[in-house]
C-alpha atoms as a PDB file:
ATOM      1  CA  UNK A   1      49.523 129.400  71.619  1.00  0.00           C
ATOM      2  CA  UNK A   2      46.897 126.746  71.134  1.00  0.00           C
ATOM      3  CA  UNK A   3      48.092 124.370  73.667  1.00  0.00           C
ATOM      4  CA  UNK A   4      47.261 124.451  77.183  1.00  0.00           C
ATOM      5  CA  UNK A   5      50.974 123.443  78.194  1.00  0.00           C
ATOM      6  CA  UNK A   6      54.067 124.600  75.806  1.00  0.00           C
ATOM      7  CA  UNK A   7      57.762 123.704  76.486  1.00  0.00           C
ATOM      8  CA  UNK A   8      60.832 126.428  76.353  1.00  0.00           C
ATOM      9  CA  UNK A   9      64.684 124.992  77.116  1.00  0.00           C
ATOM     10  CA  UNK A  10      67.274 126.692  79.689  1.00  0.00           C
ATOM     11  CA  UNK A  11      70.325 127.020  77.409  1.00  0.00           C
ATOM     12  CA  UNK A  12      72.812 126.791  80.103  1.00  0.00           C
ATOM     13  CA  UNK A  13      74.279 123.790  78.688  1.00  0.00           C
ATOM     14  CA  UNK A  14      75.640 125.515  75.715  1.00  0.00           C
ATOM     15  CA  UNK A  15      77.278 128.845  77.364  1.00  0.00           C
ATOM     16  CA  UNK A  16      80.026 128.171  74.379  1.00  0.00           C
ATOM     17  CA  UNK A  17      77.062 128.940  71.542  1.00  0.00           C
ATOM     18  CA  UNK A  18      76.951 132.130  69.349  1.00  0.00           C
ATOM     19  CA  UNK A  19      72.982 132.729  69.200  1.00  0.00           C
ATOM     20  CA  UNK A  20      72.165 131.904  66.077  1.00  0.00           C
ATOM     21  CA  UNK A  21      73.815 128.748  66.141  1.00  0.00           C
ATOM     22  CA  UNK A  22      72.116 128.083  69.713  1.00  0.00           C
ATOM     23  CA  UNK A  23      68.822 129.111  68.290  1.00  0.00           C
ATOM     24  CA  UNK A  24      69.384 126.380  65.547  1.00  0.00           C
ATOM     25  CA  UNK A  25      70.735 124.027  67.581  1.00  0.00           C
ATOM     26  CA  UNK A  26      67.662 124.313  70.393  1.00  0.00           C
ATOM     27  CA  UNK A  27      65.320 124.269  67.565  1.00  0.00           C
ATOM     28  CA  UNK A  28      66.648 120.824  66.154  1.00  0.00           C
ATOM     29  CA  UNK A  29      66.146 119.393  69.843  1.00  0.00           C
ATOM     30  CA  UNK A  30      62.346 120.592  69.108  1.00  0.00           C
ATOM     31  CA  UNK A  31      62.197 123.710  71.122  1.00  0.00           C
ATOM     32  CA  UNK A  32      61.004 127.204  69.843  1.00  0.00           C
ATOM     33  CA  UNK A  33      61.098 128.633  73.280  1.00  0.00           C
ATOM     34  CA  UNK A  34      63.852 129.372  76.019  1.00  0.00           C
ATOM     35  CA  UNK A  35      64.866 130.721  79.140  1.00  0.00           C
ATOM     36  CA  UNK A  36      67.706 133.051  78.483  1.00  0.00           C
ATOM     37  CA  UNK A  37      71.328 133.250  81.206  1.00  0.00           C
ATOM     38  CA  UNK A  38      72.127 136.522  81.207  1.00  0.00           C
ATOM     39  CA  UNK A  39      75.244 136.036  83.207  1.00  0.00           C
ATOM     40  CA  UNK A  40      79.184 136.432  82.897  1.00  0.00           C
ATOM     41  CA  UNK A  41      80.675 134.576  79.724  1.00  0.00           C
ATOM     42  CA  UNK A  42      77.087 133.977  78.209  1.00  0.00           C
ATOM     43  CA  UNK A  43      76.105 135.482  75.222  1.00  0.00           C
ATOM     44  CA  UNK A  44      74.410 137.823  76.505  1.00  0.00           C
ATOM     45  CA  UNK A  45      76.049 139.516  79.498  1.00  0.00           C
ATOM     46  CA  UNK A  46      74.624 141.645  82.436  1.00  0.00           C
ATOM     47  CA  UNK A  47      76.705 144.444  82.255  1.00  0.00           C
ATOM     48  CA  UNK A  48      75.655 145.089  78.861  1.00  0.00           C
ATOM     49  CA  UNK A  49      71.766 144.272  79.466  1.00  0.00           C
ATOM     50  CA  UNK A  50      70.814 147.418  78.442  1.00  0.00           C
ATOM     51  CA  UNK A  51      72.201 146.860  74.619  1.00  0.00           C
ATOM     52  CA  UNK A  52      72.565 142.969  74.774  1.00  0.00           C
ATOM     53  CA  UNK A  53      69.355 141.700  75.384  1.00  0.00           C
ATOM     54  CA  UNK A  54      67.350 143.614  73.214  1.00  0.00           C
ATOM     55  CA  UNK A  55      69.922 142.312  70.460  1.00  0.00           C
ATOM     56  CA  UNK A  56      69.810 138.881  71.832  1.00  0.00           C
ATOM     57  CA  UNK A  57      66.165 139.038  71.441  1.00  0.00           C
ATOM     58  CA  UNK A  58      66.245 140.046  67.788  1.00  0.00           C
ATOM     59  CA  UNK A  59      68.818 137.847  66.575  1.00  0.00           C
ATOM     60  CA  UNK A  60      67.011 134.824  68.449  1.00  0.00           C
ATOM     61  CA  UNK A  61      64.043 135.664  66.752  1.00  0.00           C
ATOM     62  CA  UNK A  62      65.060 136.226  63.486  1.00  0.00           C
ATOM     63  CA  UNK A  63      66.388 132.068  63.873  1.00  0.00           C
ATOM     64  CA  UNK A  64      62.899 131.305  64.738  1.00  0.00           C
ATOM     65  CA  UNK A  65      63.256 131.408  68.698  1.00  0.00           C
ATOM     66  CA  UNK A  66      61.485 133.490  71.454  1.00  0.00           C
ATOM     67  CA  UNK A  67      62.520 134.110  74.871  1.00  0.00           C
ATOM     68  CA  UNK A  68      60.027 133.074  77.863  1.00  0.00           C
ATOM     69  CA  UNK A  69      62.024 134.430  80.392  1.00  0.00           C
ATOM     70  CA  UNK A  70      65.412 135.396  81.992  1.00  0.00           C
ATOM     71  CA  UNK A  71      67.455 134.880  84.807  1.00  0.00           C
ATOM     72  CA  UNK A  72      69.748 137.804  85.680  1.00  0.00           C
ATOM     73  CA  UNK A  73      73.020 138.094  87.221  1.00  0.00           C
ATOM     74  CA  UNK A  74      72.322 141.738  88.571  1.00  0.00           C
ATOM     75  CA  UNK A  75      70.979 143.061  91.769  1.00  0.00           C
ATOM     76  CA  UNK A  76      67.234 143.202  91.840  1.00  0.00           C
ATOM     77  CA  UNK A  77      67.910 146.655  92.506  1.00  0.00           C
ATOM     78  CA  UNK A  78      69.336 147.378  89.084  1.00  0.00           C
ATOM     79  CA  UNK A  79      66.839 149.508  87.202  1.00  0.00           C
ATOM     80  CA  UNK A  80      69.013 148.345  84.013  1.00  0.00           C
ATOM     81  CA  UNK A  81      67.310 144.665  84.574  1.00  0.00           C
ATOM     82  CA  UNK A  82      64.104 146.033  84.370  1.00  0.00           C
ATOM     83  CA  UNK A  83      64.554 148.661  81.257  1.00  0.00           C
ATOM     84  CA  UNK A  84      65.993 146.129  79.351  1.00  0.00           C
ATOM     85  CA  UNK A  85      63.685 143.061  79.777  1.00  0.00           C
ATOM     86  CA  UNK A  86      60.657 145.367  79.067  1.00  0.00           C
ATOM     87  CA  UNK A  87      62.713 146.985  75.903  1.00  0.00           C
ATOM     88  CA  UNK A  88      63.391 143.030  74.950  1.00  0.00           C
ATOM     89  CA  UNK A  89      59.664 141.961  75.658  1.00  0.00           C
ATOM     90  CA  UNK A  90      60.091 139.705  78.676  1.00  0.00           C
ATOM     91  CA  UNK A  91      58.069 140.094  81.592  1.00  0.00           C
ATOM     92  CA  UNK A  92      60.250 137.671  84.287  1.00  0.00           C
ATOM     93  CA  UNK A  93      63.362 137.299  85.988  1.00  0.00           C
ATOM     94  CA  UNK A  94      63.352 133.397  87.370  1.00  0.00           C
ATOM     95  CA  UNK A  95      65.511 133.846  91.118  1.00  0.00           C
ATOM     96  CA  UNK A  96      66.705 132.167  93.822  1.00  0.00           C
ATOM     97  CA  UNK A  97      67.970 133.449  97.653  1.00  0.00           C
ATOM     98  CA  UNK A  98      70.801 130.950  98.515  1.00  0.00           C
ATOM     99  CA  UNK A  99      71.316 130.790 102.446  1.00  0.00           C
ATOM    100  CA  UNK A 100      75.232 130.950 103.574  1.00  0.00           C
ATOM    101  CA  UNK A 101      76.941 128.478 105.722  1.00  0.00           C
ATOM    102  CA  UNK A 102      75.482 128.183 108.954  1.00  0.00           C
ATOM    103  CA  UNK A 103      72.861 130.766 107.958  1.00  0.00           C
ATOM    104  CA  UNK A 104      69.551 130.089 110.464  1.00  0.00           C
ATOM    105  CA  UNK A 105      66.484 129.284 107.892  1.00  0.00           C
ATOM    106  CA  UNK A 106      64.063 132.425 109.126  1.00  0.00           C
ATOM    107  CA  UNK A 107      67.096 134.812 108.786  1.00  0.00           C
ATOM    108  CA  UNK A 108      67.608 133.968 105.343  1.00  0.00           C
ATOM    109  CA  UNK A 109      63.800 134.501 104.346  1.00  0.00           C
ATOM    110  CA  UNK A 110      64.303 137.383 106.130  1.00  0.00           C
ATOM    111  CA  UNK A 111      66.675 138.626 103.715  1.00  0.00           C
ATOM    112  CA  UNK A 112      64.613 137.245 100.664  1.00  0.00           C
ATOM    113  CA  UNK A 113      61.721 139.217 101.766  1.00  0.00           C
ATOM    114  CA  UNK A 114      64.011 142.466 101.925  1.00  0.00           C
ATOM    115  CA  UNK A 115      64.928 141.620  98.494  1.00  0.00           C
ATOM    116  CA  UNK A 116      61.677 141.345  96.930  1.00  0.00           C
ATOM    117  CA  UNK A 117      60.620 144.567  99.103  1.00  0.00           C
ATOM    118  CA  UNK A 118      63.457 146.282  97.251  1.00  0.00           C
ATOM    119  CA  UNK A 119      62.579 144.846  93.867  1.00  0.00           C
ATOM    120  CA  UNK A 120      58.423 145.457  94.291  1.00  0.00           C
ATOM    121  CA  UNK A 121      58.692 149.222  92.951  1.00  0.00           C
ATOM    122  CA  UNK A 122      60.704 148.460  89.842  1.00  0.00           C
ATOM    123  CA  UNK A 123      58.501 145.561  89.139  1.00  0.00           C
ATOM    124  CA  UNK A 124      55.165 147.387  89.597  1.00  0.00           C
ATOM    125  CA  UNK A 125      56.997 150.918  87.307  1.00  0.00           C
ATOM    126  CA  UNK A 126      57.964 148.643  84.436  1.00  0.00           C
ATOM    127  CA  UNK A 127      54.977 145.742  85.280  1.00  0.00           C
ATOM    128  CA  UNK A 128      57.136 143.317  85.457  1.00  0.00           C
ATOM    129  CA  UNK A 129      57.324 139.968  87.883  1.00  0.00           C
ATOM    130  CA  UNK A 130      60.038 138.512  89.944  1.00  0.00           C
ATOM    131  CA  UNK A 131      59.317 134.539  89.425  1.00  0.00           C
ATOM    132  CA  UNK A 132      61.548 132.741  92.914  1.00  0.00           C
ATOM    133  CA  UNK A 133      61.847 129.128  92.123  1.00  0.00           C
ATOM    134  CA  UNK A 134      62.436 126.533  95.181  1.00  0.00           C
ATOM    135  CA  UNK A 135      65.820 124.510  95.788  1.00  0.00           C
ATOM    136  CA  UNK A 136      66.969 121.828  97.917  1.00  0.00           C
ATOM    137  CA  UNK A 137      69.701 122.404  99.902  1.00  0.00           C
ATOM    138  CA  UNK A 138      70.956 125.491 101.456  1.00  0.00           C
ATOM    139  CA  UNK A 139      68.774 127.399  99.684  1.00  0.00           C
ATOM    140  CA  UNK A 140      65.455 129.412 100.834  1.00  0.00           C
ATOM    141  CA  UNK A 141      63.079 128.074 100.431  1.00  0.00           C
ATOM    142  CA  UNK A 142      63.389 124.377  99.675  1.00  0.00           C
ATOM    143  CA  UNK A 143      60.269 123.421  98.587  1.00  0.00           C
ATOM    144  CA  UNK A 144      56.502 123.815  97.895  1.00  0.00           C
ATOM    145  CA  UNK A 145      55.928 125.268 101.691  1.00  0.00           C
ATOM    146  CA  UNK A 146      58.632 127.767 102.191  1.00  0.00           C
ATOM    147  CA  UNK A 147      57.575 129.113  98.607  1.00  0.00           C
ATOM    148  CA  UNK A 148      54.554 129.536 100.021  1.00  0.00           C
ATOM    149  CA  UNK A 149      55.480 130.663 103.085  1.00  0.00           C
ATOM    150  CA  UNK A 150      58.169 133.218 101.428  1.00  0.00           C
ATOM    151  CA  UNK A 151      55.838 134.558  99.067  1.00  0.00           C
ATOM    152  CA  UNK A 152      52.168 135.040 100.924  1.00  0.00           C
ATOM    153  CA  UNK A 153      51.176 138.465 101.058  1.00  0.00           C
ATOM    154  CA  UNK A 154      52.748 139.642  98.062  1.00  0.00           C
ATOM    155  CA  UNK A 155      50.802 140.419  94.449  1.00  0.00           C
ATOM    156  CA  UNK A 156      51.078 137.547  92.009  1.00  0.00           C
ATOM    157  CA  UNK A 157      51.174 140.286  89.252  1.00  0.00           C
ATOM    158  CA  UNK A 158      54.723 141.133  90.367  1.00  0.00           C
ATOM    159  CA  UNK A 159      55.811 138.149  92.379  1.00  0.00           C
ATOM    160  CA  UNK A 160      55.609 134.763  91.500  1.00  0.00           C
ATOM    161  CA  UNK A 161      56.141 131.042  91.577  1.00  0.00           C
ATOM    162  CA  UNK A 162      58.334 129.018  89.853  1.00  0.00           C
ATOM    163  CA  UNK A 163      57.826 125.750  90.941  1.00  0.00           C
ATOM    164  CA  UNK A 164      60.504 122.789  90.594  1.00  0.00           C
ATOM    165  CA  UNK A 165      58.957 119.597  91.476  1.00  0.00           C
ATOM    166  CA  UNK A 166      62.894 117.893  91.647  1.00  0.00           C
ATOM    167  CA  UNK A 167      64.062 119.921  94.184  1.00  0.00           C
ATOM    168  CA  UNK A 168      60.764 119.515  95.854  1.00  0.00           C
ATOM    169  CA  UNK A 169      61.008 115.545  95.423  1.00  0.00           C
ATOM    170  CA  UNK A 170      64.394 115.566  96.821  1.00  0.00           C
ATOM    171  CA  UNK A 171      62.918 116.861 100.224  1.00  0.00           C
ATOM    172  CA  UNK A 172      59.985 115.098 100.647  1.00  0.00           C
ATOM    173  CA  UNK A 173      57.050 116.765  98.940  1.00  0.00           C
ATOM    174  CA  UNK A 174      54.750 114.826  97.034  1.00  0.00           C
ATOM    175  CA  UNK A 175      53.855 117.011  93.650  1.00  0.00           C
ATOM    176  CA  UNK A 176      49.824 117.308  94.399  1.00  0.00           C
ATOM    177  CA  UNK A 177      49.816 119.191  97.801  1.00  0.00           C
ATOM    178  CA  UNK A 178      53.013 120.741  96.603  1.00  0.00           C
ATOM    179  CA  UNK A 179      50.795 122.658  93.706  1.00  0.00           C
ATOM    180  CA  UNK A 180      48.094 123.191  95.712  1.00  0.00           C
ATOM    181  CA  UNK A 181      50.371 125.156  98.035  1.00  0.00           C
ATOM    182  CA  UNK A 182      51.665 127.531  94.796  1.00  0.00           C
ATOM    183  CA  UNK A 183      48.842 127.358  92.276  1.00  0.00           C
ATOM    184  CA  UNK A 184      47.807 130.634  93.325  1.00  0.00           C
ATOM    185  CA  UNK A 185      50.978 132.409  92.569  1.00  0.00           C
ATOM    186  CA  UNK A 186      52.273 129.702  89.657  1.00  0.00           C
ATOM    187  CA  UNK A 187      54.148 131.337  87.099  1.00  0.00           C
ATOM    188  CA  UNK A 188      56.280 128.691  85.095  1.00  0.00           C
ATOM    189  CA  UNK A 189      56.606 124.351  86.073  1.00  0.00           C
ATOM    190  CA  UNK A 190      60.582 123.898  86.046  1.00  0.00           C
ATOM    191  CA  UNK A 191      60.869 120.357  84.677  1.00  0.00           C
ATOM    192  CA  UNK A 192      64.248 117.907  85.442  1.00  0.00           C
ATOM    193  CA  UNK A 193      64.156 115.049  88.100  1.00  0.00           C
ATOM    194  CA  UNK A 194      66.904 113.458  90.187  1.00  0.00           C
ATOM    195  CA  UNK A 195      67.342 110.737  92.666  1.00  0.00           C
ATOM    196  CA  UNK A 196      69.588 110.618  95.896  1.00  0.00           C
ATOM    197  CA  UNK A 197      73.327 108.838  94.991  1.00  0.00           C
ATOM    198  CA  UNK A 198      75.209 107.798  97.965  1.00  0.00           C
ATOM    199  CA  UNK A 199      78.410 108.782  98.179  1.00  0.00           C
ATOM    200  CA  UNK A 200      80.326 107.125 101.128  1.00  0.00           C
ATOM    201  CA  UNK A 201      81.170 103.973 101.081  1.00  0.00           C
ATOM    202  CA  UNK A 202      78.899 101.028 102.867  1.00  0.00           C
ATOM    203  CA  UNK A 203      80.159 100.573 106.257  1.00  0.00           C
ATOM    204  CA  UNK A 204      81.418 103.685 107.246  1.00  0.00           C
ATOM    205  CA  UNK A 205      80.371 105.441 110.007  1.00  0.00           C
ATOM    206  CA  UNK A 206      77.229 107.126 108.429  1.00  0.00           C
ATOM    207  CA  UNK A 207      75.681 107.327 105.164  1.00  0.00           C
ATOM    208  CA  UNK A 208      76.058 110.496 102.812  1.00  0.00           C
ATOM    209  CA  UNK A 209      73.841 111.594  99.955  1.00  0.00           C
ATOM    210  CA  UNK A 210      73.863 114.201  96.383  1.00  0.00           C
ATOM    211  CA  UNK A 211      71.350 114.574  94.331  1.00  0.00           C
ATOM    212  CA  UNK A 212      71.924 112.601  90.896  1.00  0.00           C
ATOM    213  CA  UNK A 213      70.593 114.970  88.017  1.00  0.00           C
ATOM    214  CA  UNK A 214      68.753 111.974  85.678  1.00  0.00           C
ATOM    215  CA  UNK A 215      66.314 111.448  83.181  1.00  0.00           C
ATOM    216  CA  UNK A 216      62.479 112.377  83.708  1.00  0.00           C
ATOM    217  CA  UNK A 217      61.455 108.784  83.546  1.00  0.00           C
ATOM    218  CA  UNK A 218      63.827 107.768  86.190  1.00  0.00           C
ATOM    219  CA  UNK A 219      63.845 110.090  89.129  1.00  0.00           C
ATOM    220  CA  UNK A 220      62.006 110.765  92.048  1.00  0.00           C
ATOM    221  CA  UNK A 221      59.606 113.780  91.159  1.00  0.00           C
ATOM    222  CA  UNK A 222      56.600 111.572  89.257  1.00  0.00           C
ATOM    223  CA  UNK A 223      56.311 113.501  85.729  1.00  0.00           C
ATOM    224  CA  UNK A 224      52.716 111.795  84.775  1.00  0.00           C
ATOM    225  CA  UNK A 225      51.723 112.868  88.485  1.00  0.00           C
ATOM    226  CA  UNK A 226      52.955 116.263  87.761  1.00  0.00           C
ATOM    227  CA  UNK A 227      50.951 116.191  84.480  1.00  0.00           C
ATOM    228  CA  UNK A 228      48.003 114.844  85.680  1.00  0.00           C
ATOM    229  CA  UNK A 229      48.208 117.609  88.808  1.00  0.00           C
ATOM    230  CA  UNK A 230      48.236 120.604  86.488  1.00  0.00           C
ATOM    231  CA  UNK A 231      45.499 119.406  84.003  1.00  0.00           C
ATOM    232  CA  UNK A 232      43.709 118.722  86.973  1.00  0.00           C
ATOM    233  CA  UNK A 233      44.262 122.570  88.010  1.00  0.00           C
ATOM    234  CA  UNK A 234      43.767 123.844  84.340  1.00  0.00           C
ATOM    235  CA  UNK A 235      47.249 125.106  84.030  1.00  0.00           C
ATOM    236  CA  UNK A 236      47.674 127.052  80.859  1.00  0.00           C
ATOM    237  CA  UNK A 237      51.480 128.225  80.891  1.00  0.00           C
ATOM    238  CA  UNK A 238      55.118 126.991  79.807  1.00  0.00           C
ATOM    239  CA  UNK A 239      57.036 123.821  81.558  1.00  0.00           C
ATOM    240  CA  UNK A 240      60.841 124.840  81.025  1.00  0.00           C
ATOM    241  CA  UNK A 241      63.511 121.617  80.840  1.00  0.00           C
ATOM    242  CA  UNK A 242      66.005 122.816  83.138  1.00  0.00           C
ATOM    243  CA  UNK A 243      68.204 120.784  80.725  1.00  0.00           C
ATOM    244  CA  UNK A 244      70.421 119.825  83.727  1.00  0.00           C
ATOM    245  CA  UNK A 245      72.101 116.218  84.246  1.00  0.00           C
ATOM    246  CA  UNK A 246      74.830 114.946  86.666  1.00  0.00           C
ATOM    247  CA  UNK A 247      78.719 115.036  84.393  1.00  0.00           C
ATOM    248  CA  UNK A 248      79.265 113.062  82.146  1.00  0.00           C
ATOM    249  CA  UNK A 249      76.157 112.668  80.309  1.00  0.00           C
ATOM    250  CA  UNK A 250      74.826 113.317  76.797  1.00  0.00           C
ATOM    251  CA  UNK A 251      72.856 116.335  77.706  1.00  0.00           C
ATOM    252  CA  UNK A 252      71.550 116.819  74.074  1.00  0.00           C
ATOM    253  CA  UNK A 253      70.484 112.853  74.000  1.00  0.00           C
ATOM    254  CA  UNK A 254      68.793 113.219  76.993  1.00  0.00           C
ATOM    255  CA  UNK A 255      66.983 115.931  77.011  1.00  0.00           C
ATOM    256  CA  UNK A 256      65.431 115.142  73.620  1.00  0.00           C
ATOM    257  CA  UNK A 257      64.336 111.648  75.519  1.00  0.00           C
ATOM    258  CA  UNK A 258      63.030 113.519  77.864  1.00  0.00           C
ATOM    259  CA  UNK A 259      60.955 116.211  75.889  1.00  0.00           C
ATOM    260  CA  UNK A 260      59.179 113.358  74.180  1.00  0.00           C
ATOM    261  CA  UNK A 261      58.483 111.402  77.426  1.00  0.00           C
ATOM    262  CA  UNK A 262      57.118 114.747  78.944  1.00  0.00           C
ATOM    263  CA  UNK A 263      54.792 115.144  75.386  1.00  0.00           C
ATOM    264  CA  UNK A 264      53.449 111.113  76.369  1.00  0.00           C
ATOM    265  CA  UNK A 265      52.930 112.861  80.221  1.00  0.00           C
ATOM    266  CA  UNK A 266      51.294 116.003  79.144  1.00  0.00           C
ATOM    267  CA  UNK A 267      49.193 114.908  75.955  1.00  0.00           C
ATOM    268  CA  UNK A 268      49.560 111.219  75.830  1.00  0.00           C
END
């Protein structure tokens, strides 16, 4: 790659799409790269890992497309996950440790610290890294810090960060202490934006927010300060469109807006 920054697609918007049609179809949005769901009614479907994604790989490729990583619907104690991304060629499995209802904050790093513990000998076998991203909401962690905080001490070789700056806009992190905090560990910049949408109505007795998936231009994560940050850092590595907007929108209109904004943000 002669770029310093290059742009893969999560194809989670098109579950529905044989893979040669979705390697067409991601390729006429302008993408030659994607992050691959390899879930329950996707193309490609965990239980069959072992067969699938190797095939899903090849027929992908043949249209043209490569895969920059997965994200895996197995435990990270499945030694199929690991056989069959290194088979395939991939070298990451994106995550994320949801917290349940009521769950206190330290007990749920606690259990996405056993997690990676359980995952670190498969990874370091098959040399292969285990990329948590950060989420708002009743997730762990929410943001630049707890990423930090839930991934210091382990090797960046097999653990790593996949930083959303979003979900890190939506609680309160500005983007440049927000990479300083992962830069160590960064593995891949997950790129949508949203805003807060209130959702009571004005007068009641108190005010309730959800996140509004929107266009890069119009949300609160700054994409040229994003930019700007990671030049700034010499970031060589991909910047994956989460391709997710609140229902009802033209996902494929939208994210081709937004893949040419991001082109003015990252070599404008």
């Amino acid at each position: 790659m002669d770029q310093d920054f290059f742009f893969a697609v999560f194809v989670k918007p098109w579950k529905g799409m044989a893979l040669p049609e979705l390697a067409r179809h991601v390729r006429s949005l302008g993408f030659e790269w994607i992050e691959l769901p390899v879930r329950p009614g996707f193309p490609c479907e965990p239980e069959r890992i072992e067969t699938a994604l190797p095939e899903a790989v090849r027929v992908l490729g043949e249209e043209g497309v490569r895969v920059l990583n997965v994200t895996v619907d197995l435990p990270l104690t499945d030694e199929r996950l690991y056989a069959a991304c290194v088979k395939a060629g991939i070298t990451l499995n994106r995550v994320m440790f949801p917290r349940a209802e009521g769950e206190n904050y330290w007990a749920a790093e606690d259990r996405a610290r056993k997690s990676l513990d359980e995952a670190l000998p498969f990874c370091e076998r098959y040399r292969f890294k285990i990329g948590v991203q950060n989420h708002s909401g009743s997730f762990v962690p929410v943001n630049a810090m707890g990423l930090h905080h839930l991934l210091e001490g382990y090797d960046p070789r097999w653990v790593g960060a996949v930083w959303d700056p979003a979900h890190n806009a939506l609680q309160g992190e500005d983007p440049e202490p927000a990479l300083d905090m992962v830069s160590p560990r960064l593995a891949i910049v997950n790129l949508k934006n949203a805003c807060w949408q209130r959702t009571d109505m004005p007068g009641g007795e108190w005010a309730e927010w959800q996140p509004y998936w929107c266009a890069g231009r119009d949300g609160l994560a700054s994409w040229p300060r994003v930019a700007a940050k990671l030049k700034q850092m010499a970031y060589k590595g991909p910047v994956c469109f989460s391709a997710e907007y609140s229902t009802g929108q033209d996902v494929n209109r939208l994210l081709a807006a937004d893949l040419a904004f991001a082109r003015e943000c990252f070599y404008g």
